[in-house]
N, C-alpha and C. Protein backbone atom coordinates (compact mmCIF):
# COMPACT_ATOMS: atom_id res chain seq x y z
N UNK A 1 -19.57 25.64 2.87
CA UNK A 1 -20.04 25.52 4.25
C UNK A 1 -21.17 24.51 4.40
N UNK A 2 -21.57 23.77 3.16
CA UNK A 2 -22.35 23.03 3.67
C UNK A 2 -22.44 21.85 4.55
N UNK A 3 -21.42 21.70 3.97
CA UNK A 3 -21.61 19.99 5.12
C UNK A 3 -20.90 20.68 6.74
N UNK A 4 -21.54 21.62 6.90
CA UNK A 4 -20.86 22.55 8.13
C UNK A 4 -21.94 21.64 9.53
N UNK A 5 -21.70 21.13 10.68
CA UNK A 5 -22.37 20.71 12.24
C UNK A 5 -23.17 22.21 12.11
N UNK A 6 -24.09 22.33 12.69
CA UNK A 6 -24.72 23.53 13.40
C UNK A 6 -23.58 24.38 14.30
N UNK A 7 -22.61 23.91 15.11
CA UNK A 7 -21.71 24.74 15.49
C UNK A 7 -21.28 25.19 14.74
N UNK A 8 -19.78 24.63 13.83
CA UNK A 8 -19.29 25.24 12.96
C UNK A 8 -20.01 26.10 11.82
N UNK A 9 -21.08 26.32 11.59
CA UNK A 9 -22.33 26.37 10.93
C UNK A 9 -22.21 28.06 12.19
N UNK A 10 -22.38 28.07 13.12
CA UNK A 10 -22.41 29.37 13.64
C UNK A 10 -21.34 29.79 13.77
N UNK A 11 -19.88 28.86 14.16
CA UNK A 11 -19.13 30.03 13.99
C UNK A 11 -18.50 30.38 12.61
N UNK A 12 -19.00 29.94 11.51
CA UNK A 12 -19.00 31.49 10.35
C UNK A 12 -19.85 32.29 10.27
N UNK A 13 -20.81 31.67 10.62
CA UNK A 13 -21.97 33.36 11.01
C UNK A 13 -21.56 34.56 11.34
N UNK A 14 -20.87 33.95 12.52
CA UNK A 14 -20.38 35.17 13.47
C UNK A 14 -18.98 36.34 12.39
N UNK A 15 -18.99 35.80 11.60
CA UNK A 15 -17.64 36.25 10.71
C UNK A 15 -18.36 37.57 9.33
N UNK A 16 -20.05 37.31 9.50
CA UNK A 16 -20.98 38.12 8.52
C UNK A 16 -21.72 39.19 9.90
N UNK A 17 -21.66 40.00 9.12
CA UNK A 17 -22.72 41.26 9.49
C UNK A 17 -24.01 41.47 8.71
N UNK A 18 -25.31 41.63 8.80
CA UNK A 18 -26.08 42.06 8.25
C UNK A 18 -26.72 43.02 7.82
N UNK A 19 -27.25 44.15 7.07
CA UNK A 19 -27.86 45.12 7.26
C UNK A 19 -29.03 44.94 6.29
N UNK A 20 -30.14 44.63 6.37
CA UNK A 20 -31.57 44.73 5.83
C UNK A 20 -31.69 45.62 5.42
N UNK A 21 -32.90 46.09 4.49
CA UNK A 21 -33.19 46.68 3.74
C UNK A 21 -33.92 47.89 4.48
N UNK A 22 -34.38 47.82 5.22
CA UNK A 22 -35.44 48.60 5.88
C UNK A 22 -34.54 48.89 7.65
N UNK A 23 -33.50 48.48 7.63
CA UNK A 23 -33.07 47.91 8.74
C UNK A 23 -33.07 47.47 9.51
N UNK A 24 -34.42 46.98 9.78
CA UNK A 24 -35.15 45.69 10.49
C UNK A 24 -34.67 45.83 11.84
N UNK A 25 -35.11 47.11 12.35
CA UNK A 25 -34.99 47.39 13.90
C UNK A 25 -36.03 46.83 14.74
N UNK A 26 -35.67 46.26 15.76
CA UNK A 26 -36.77 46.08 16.67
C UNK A 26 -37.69 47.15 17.15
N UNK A 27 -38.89 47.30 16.82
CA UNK A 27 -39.93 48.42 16.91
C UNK A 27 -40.25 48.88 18.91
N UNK A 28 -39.83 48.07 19.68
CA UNK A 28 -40.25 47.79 21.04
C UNK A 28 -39.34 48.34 21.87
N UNK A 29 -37.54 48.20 20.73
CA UNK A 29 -36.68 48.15 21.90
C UNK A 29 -36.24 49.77 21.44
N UNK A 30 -35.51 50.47 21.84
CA UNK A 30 -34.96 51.26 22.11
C UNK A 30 -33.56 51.14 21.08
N UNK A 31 -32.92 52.10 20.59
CA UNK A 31 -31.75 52.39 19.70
C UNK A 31 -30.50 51.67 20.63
N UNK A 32 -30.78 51.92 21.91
CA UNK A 32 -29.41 51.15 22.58
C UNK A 32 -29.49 49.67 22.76
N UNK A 33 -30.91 49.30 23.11
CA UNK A 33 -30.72 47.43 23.00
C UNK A 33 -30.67 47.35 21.81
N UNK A 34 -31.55 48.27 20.62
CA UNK A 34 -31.63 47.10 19.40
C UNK A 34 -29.86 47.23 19.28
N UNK A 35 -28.84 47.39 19.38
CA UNK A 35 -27.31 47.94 18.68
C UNK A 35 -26.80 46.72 19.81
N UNK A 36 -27.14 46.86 21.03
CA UNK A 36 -26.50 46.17 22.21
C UNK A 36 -27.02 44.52 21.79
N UNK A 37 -27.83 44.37 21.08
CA UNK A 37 -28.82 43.19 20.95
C UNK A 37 -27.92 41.75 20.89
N UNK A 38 -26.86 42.04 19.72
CA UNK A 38 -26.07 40.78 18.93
C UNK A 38 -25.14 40.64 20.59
N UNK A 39 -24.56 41.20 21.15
CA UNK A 39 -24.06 41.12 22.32
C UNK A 39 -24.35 40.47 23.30
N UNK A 40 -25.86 41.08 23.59
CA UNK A 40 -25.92 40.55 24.64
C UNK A 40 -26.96 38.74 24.21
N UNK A 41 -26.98 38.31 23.06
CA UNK A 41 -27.71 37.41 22.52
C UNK A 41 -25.87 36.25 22.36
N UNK A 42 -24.69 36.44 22.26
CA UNK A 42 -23.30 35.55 21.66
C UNK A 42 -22.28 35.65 22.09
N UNK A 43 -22.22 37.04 23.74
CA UNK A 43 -21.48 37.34 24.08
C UNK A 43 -21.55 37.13 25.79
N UNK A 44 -20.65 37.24 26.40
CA UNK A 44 -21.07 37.14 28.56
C UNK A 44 -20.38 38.66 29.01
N UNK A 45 -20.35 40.08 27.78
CA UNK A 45 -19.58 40.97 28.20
C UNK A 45 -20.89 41.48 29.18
N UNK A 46 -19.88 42.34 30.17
CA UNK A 46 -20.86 43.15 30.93
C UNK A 46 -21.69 44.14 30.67
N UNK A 47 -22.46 44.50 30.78
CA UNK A 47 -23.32 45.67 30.61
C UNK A 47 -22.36 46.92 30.25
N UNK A 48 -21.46 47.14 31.20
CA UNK A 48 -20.56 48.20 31.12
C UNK A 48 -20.14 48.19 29.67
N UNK A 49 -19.02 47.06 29.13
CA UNK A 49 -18.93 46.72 28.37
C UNK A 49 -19.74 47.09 26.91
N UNK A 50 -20.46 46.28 27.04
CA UNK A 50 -21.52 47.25 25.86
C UNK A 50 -22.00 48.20 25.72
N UNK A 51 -22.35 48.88 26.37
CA UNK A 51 -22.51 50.42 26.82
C UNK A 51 -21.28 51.22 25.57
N UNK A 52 -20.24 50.45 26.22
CA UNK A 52 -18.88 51.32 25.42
C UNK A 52 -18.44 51.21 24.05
N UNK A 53 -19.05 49.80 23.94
CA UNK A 53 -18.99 49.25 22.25
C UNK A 53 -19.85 49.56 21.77
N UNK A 54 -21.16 49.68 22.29
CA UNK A 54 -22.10 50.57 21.52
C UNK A 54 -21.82 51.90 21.20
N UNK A 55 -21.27 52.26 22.08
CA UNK A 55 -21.36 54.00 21.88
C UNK A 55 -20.08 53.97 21.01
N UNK A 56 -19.18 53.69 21.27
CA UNK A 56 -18.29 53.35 20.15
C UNK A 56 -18.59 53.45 18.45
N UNK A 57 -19.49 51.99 18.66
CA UNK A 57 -19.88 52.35 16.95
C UNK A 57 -20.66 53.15 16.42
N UNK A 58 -21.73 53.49 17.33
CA UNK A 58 -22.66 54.78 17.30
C UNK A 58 -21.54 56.11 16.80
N UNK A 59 -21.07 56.37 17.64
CA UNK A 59 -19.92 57.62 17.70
C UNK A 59 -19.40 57.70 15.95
N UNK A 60 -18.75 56.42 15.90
CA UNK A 60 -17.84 56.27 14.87
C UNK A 60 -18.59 56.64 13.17
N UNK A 61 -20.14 56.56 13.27
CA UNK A 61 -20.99 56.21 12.63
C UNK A 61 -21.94 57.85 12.58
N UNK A 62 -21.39 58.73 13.37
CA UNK A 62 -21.87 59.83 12.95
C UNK A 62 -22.88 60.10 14.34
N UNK A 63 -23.32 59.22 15.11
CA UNK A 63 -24.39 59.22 16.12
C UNK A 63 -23.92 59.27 17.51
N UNK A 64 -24.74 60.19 18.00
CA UNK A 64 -24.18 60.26 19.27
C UNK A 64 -25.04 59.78 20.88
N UNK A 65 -24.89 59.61 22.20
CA UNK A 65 -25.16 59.53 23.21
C UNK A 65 -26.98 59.81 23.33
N UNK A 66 -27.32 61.36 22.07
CA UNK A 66 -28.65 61.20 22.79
C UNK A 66 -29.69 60.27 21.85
N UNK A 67 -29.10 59.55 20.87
CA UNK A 67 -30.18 58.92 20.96
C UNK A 67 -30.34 57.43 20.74
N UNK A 68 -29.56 57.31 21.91
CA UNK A 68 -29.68 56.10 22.83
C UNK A 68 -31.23 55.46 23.44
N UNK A 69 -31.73 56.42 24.11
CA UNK A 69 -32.74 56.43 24.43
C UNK A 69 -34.43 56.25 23.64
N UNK A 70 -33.80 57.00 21.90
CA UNK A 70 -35.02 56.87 21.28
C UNK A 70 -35.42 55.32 20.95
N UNK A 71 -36.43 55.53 20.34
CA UNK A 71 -37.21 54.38 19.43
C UNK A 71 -37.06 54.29 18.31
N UNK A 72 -37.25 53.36 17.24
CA UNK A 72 -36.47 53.55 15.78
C UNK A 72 -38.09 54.59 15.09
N UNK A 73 -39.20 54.58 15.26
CA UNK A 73 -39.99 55.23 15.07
C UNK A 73 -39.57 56.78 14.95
N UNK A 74 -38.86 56.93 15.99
CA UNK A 74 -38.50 58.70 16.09
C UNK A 74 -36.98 59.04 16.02
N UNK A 75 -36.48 58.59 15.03
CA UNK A 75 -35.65 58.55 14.24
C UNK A 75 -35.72 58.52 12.59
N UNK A 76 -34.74 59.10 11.69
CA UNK A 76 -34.92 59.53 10.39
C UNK A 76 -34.77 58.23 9.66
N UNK A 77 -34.89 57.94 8.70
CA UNK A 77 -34.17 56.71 8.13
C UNK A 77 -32.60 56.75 7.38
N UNK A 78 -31.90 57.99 7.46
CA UNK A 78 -30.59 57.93 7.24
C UNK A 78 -29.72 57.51 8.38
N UNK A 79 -30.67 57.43 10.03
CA UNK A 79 -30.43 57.24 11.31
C UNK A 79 -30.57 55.60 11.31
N UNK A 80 -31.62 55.28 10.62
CA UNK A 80 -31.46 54.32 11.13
C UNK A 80 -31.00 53.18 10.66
N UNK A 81 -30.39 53.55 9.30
CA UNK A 81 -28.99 52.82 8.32
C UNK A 81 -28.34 52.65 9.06
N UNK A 82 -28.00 54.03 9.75
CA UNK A 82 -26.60 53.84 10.55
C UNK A 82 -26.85 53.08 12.21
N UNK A 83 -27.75 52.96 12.36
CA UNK A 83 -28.46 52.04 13.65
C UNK A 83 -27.70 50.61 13.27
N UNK A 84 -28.58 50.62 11.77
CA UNK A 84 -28.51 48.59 11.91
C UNK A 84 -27.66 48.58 11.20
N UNK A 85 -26.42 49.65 10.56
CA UNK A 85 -24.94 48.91 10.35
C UNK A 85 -24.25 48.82 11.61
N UNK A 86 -24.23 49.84 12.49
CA UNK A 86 -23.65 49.76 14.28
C UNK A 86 -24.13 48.09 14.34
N UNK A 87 -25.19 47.91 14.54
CA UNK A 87 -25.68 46.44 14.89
C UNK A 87 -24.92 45.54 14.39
N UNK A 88 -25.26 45.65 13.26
CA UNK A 88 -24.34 44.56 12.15
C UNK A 88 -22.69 44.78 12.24
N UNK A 89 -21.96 45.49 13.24
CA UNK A 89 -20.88 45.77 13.08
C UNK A 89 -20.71 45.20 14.52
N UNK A 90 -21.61 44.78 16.02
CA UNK A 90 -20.91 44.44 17.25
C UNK A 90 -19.99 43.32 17.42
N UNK A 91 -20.39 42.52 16.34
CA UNK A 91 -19.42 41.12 16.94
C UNK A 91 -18.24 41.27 15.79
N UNK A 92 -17.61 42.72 14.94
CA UNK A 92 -16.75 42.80 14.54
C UNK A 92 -16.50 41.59 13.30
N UNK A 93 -18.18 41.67 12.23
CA UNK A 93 -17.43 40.65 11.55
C UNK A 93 -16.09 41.14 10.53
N UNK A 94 -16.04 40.76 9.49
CA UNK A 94 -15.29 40.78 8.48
C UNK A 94 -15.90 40.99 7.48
N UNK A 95 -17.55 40.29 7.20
CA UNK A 95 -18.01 40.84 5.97
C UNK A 95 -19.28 41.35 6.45
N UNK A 96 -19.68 42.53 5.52
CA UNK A 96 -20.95 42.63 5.93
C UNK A 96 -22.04 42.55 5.00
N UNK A 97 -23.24 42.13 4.74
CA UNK A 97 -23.73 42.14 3.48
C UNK A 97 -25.03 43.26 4.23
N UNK A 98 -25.33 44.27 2.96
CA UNK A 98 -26.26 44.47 2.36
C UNK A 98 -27.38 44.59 1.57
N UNK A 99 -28.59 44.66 1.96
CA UNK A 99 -29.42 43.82 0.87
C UNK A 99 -30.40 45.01 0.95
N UNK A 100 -30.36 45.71 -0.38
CA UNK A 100 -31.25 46.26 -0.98
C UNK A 100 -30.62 48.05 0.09
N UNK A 101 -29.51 48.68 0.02
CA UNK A 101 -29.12 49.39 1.34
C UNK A 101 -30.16 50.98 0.58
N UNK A 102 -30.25 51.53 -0.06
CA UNK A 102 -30.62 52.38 -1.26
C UNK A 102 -32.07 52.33 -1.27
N UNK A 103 -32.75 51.26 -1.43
CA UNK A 103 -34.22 51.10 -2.43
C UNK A 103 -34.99 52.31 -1.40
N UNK A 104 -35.60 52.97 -2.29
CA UNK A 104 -36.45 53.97 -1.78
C UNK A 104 -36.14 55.01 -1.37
N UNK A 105 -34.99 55.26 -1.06
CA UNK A 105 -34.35 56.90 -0.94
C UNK A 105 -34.18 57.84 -1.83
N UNK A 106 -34.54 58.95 -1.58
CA UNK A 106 -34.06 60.02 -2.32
C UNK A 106 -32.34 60.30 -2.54
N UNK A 107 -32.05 60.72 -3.78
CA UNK A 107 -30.68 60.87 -4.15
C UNK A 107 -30.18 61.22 -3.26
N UNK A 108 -30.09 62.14 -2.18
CA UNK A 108 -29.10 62.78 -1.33
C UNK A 108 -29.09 61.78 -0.34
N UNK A 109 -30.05 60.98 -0.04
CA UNK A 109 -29.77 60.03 1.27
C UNK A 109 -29.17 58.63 0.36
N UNK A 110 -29.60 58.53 -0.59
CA UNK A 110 -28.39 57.55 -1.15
C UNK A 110 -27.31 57.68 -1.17
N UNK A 111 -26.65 58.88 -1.50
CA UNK A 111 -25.02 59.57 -1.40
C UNK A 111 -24.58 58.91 -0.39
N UNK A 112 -25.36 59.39 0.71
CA UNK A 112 -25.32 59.03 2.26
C UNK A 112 -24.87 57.93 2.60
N UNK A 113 -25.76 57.03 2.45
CA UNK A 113 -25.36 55.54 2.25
C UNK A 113 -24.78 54.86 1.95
N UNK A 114 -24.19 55.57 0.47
CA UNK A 114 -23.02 54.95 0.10
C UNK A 114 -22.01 55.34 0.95
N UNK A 115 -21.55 56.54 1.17
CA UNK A 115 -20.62 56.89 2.15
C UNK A 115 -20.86 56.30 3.24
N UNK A 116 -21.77 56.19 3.69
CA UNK A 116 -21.23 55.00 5.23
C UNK A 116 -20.96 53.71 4.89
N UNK A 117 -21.13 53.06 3.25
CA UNK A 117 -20.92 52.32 2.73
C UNK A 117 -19.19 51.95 3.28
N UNK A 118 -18.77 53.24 2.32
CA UNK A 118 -17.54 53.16 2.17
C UNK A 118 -16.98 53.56 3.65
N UNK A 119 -17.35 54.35 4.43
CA UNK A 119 -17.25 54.59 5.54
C UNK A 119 -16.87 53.59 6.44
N UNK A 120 -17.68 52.47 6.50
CA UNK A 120 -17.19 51.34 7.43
C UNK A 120 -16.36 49.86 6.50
N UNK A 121 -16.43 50.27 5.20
CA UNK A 121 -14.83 49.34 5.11
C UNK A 121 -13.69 50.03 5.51
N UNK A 122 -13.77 51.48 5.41
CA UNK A 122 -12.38 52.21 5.77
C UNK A 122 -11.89 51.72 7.64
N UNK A 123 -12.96 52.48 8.05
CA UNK A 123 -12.63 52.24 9.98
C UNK A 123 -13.26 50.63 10.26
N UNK A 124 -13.38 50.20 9.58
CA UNK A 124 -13.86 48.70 10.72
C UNK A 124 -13.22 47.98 9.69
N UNK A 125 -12.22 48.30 8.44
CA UNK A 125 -11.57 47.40 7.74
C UNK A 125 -12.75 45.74 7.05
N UNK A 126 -14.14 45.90 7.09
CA UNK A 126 -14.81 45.02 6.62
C UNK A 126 -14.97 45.48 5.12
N UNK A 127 -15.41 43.75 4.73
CA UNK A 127 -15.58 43.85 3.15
C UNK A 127 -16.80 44.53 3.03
N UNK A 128 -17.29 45.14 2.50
CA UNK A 128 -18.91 45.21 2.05
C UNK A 128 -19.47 44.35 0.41
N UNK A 129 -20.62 43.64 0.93
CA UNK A 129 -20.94 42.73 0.08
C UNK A 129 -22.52 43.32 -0.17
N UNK A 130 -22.55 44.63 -1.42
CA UNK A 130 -24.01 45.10 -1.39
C UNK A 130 -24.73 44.40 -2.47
N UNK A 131 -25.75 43.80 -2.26
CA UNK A 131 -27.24 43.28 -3.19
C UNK A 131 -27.92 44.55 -3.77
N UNK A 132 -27.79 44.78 -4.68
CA UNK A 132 -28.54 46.21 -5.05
C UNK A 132 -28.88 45.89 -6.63
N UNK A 133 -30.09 46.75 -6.94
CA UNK A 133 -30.57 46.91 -8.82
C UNK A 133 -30.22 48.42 -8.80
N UNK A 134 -29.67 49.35 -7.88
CA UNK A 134 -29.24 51.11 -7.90
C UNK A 134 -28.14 50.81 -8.63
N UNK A 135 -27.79 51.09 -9.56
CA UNK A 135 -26.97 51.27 -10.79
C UNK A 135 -25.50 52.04 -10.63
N UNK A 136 -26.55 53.33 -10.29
CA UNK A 136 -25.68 53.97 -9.77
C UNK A 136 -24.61 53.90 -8.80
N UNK A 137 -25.66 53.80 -7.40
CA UNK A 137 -24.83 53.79 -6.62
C UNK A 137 -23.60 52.76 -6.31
N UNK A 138 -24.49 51.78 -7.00
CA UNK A 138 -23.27 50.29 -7.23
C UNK A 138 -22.02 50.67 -7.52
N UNK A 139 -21.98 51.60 -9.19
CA UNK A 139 -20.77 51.76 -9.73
C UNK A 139 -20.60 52.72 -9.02
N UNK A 140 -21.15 53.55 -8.11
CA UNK A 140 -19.93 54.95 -7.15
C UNK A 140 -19.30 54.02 -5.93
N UNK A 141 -19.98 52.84 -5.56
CA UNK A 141 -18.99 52.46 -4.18
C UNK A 141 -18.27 51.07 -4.68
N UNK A 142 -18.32 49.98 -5.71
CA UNK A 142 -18.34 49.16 -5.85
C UNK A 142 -16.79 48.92 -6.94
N UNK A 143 -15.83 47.96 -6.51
CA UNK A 143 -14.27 47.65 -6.67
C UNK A 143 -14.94 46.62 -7.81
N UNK A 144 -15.88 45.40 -7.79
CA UNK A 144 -16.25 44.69 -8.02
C UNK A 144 -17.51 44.45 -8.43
N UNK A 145 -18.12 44.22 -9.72
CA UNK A 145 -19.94 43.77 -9.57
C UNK A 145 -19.58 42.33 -10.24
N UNK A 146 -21.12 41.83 -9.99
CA UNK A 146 -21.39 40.42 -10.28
C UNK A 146 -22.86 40.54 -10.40
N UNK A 147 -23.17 40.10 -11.79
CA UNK A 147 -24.63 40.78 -12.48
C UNK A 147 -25.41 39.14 -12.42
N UNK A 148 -26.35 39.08 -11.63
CA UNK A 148 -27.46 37.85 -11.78
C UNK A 148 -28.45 37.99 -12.72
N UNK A 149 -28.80 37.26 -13.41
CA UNK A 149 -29.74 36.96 -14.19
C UNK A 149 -30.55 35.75 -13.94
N UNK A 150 -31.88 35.69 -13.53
CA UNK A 150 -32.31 34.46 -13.50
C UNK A 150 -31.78 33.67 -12.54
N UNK A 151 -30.96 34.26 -11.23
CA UNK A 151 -29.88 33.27 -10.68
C UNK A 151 -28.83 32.56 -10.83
N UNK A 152 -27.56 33.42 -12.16
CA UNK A 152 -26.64 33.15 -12.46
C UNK A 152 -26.14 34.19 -12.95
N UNK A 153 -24.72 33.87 -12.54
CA UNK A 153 -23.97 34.83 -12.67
C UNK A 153 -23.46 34.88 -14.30
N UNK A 154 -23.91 36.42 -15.07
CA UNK A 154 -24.01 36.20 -16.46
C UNK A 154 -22.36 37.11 -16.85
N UNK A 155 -22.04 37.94 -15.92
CA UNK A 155 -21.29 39.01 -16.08
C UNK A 155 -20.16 39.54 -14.65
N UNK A 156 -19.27 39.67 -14.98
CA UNK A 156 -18.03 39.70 -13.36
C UNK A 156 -17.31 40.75 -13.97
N UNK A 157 -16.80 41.76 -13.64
CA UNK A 157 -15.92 43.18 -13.35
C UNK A 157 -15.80 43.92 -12.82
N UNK A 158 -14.70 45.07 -12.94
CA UNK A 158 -15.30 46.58 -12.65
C UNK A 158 -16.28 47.00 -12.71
N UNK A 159 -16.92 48.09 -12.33
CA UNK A 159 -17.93 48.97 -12.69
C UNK A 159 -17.37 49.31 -14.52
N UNK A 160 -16.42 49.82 -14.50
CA UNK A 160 -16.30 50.33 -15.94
C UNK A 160 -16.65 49.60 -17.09
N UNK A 161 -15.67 47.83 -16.66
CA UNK A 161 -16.21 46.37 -17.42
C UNK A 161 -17.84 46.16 -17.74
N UNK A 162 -17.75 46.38 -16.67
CA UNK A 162 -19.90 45.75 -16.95
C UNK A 162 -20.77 47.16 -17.53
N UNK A 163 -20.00 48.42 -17.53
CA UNK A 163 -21.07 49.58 -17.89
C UNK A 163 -21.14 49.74 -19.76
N UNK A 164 -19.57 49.19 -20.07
CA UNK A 164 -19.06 48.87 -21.32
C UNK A 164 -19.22 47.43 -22.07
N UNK A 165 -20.27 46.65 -20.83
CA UNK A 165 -20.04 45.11 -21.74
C UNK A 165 -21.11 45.07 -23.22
N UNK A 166 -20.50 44.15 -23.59
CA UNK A 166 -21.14 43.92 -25.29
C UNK A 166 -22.22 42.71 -25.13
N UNK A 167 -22.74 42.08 -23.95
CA UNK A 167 -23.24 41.17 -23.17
C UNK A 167 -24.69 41.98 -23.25
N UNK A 168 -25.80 41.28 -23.97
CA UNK A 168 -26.97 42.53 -24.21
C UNK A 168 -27.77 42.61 -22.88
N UNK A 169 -27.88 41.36 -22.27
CA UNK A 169 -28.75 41.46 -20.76
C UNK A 169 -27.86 42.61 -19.80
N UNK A 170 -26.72 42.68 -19.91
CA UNK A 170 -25.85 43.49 -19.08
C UNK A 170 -25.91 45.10 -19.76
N UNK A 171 -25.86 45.26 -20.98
CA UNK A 171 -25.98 46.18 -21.79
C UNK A 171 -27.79 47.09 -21.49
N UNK A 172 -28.55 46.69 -21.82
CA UNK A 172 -29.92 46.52 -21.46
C UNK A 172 -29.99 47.08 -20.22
N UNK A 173 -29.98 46.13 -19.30
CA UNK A 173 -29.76 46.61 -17.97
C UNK A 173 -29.29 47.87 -17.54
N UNK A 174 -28.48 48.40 -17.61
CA UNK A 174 -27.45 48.97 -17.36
C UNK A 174 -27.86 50.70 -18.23
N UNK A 175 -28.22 50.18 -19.70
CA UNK A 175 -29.06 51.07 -20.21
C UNK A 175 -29.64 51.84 -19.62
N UNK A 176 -31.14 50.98 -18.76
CA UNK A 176 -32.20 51.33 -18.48
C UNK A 176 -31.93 51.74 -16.98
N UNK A 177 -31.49 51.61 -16.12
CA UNK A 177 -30.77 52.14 -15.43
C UNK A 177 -30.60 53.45 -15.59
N UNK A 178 -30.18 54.74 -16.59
CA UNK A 178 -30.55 55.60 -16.52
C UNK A 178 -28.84 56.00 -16.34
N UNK A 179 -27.61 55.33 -15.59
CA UNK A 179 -26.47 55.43 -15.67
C UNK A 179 -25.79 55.88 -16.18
N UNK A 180 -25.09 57.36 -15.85
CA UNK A 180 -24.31 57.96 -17.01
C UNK A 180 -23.10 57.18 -17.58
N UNK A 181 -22.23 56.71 -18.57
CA UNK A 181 -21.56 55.69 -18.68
C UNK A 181 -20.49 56.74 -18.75
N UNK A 182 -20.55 58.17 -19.30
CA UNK A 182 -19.47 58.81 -19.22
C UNK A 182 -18.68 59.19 -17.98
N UNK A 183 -19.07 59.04 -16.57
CA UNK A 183 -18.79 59.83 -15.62
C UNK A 183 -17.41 58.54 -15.09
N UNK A 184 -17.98 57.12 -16.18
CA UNK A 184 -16.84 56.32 -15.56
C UNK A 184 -15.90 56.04 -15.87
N UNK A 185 -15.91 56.62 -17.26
CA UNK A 185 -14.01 56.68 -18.21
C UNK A 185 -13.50 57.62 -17.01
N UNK A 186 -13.87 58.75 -16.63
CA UNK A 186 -12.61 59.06 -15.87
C UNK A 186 -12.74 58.70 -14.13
N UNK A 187 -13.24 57.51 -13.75
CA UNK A 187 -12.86 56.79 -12.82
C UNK A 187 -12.00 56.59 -12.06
């Protein structure tokens, strides 16, 4: 994409979803603009319109009608994963990346996460493209890893490939990680 015009340059943008780490909600706006936001910022739908696609992905996402109205402040943070994947899901891309979706949660809200992980490649048919050092959770949602080192790619497989590689930075890693390696022979 590099030698991409600034147009063409946006329209593959429009083809990625984002979800931040923290989920990088707007602190000012409300759960229904920040979700309505990408819309009404790339789109000429009506108000009505978004209203319905919001609540839509809200719905689909476990969330419902009342809290539309809140602030991301008064909301949980398993809420508000599912806030800024809705977001990252209005203009229907195809991929969505994650960056860092896990860091700082307790085990049970990681579960979580991963399941809406997997949750919205199932119903919105998108790839998920997660950035993560969670070990774990990588190998419970992940078809595919690709291990950086230094900014290169040292290692490409399964979860099972890379938990078993003979590759010592990958080995090491993976180690220390804490990762049960048995739970993935029967995969």
């Amino acid at each position: 994409i590099a030698p991409l015009n600034e147009f063409e340059l946006n329209r593959v943008r429009h083809k990625f979803g984002m979800c931040f780490q923290y989920a990088a909600l707007l602190d000012s706006l409300s759960i229904y603009d920040n979700v309505a936001f990408p819309l009404r910022e790339h789109t000429r739908k009506s108000e009505r319109e978004i209203r319905d696609q919001v609540l839509n992905k809200l719905t689909a996402l476990g969330l419902d009608e009342r809290v539309l109205k809140l602030f991301p402040a008064e909301i949980s943070g398993g809420m508000r994963k599912r806030v800024g994947l809705a977001r990252a899901l209005m203009l229907d891309p195809k991929i969505i990346i994650y960056d860092e979706p896990t860091s700082g949660l307790d085990p049970l809200t990681t579960r979580t996460v991963d399941d809406m992980i997997e949750q919205a490649r199932s119903l919105f048919g998108v790839t998920n493209v997660v950035i993560s050092h969670d070990m774990a959770s990588t190998f419970r949602i992940a078809h595919r890893v690709h291990m950086l080192v230094r900014g290169k790619i040292v290692a490409t497989g399964t979860p099972q490939e890379l938990a078993f590689s003979e590759r010592p930075e990958v080995r090491d890693f993976i180690d220390a990680s804490g990762v049960d390696k048995a739970t993935l022979l029967h995969k």
